[in-house]
N, C-alpha and C. Protein backbone atom coordinates (compact mmCIF):
# COMPACT_ATOMS: atom_id res chain seq x y z
N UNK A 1 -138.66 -25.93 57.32
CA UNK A 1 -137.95 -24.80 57.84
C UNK A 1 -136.46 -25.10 57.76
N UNK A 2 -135.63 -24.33 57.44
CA UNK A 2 -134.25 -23.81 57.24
C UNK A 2 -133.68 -23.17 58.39
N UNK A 3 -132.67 -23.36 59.07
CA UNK A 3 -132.51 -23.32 60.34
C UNK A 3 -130.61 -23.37 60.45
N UNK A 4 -129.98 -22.53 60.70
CA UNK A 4 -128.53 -22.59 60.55
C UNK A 4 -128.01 -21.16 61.10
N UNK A 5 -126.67 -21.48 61.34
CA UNK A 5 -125.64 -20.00 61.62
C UNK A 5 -125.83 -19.32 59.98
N UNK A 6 -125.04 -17.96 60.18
CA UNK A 6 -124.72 -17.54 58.84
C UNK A 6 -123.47 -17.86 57.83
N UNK A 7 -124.23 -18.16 56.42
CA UNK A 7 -123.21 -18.37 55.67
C UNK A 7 -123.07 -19.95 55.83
N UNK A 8 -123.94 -20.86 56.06
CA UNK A 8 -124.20 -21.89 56.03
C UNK A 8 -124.51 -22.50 54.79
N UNK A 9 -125.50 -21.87 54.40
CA UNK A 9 -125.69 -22.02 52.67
C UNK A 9 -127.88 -22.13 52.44
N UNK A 10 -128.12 -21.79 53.53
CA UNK A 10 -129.07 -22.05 53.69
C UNK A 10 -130.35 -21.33 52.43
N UNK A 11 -130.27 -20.16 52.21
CA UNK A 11 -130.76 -19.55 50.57
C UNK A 11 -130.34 -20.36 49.52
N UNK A 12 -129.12 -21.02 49.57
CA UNK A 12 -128.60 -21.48 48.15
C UNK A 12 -129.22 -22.85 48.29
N UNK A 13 -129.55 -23.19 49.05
CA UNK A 13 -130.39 -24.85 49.03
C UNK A 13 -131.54 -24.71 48.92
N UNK A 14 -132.21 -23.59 49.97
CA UNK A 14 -133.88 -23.38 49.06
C UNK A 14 -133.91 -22.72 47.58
N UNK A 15 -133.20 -21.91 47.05
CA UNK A 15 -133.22 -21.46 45.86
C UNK A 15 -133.13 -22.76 44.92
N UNK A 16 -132.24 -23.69 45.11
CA UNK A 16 -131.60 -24.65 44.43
C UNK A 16 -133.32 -25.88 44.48
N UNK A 17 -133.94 -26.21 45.94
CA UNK A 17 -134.94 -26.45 45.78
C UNK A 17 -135.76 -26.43 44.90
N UNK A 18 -136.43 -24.87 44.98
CA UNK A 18 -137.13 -24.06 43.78
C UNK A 18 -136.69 -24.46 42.44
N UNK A 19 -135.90 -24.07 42.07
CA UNK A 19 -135.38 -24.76 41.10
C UNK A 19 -135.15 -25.97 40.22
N UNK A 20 -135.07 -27.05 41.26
CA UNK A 20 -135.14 -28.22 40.70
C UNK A 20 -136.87 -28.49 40.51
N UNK A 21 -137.28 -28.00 41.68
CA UNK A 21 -138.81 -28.27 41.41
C UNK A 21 -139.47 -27.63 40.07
N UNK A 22 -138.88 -26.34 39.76
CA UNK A 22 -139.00 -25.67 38.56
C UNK A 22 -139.40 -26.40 37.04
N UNK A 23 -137.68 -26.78 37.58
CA UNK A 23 -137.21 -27.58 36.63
C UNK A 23 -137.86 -28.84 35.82
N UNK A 24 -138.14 -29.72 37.25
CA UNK A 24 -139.03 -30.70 36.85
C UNK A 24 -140.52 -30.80 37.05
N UNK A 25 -141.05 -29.72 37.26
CA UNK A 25 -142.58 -29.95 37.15
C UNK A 25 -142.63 -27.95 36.64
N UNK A 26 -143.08 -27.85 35.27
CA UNK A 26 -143.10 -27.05 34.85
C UNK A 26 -144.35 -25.52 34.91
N UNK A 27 -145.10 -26.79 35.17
CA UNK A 27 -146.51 -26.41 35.67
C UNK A 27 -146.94 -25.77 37.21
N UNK A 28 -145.66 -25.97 37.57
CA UNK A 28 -145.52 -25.65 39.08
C UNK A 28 -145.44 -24.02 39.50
N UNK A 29 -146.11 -23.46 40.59
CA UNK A 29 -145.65 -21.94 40.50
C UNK A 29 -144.93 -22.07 41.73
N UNK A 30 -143.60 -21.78 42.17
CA UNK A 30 -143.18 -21.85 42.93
C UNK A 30 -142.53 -20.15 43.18
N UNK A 31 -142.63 -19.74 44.70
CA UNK A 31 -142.09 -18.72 45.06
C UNK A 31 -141.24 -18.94 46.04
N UNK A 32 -140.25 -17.99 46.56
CA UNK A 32 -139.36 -18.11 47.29
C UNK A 32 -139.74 -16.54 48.33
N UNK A 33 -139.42 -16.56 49.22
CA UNK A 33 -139.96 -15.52 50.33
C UNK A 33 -139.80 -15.69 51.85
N UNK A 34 -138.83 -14.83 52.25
CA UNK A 34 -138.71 -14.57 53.69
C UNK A 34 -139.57 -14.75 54.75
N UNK A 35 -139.24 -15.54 56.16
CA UNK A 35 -140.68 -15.25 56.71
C UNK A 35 -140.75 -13.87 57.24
N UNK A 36 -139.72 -13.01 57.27
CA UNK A 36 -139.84 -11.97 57.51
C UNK A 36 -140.21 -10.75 56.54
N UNK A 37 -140.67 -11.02 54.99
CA UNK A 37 -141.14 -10.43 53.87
C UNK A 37 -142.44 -10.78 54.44
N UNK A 38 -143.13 -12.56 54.43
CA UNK A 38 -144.31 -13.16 54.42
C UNK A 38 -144.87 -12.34 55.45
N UNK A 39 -144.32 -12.30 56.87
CA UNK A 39 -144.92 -11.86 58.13
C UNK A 39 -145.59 -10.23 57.91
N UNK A 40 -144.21 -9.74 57.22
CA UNK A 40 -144.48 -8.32 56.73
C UNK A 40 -145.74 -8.31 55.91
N UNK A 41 -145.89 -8.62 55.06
CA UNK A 41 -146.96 -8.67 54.11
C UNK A 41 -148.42 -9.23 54.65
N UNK A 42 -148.40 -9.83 55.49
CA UNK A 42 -149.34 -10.38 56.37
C UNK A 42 -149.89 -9.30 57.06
N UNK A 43 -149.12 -8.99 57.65
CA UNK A 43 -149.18 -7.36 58.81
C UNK A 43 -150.09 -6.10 58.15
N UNK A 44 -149.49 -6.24 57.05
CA UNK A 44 -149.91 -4.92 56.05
C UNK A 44 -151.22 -5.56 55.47
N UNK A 45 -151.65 -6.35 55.61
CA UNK A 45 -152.99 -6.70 54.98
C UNK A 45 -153.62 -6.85 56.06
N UNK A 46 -153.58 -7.48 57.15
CA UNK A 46 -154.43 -7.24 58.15
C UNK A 46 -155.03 -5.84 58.45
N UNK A 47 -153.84 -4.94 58.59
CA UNK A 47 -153.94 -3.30 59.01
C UNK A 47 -155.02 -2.77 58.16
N UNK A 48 -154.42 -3.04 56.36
CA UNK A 48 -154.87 -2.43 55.28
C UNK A 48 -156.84 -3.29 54.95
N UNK A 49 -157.03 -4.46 55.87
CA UNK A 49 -158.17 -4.82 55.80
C UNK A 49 -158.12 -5.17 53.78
N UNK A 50 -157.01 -6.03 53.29
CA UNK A 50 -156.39 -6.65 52.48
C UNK A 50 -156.70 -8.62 52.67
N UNK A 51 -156.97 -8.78 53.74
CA UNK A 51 -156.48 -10.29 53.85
C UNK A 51 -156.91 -11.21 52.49
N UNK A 52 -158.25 -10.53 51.80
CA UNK A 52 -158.84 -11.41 50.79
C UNK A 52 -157.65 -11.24 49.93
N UNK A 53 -156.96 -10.40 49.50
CA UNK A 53 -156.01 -10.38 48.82
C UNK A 53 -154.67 -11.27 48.95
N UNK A 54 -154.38 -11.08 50.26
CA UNK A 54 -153.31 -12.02 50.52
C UNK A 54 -153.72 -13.17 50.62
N UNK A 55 -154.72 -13.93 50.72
CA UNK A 55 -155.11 -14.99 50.94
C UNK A 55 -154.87 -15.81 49.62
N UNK A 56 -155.69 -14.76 48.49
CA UNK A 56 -155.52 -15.36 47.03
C UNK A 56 -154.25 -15.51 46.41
N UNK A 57 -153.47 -14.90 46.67
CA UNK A 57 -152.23 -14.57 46.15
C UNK A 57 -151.50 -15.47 46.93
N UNK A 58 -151.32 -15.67 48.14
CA UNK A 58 -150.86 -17.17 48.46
C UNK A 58 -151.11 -18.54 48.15
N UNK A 59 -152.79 -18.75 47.71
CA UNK A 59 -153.14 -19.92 47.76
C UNK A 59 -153.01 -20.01 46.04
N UNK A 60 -152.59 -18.98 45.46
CA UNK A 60 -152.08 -19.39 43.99
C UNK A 60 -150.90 -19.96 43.79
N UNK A 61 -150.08 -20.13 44.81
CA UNK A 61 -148.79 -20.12 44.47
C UNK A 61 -148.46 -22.43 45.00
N UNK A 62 -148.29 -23.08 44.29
CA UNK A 62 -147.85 -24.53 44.00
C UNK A 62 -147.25 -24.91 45.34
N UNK A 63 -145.93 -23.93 45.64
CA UNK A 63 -144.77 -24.68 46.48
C UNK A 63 -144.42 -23.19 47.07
N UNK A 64 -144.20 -23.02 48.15
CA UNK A 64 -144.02 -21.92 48.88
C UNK A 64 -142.79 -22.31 49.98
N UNK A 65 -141.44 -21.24 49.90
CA UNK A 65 -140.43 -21.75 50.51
C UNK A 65 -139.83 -20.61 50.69
């Protein structure tokens, strides 16, 4: 977890993360995502009776940040 005032730089170090991980393991699926997108999307699949969906679609993803 990422944890700071604003304008700290805190996106540009997980992006930069992602990235290097990218970078060096190619094979890697890495996503980048808000916990307030994640939470959202969570919400809407519970409601929508979705979870098998979100479940898969998360557990595809390498490195999650």
């Amino acid at each position: 977890m990422l944890y700071g005032g604003t304008g700290l730089g805190k996106t540009h170090l997980a992006n930069a993360i992602g990235n290097h991980i990218k970078a060096t393991h190619k094979d890697k699926k890495v996503l980048y995502v808000t916990s307030e997108r994640f939470t959202n999307q969570f919400i809407d699949s519970v409601k929508n009776g979705s979870m098998g969906e979100f479940s898969n679609f998360y557990e595809s993803i390498d490195v999650l940040i």
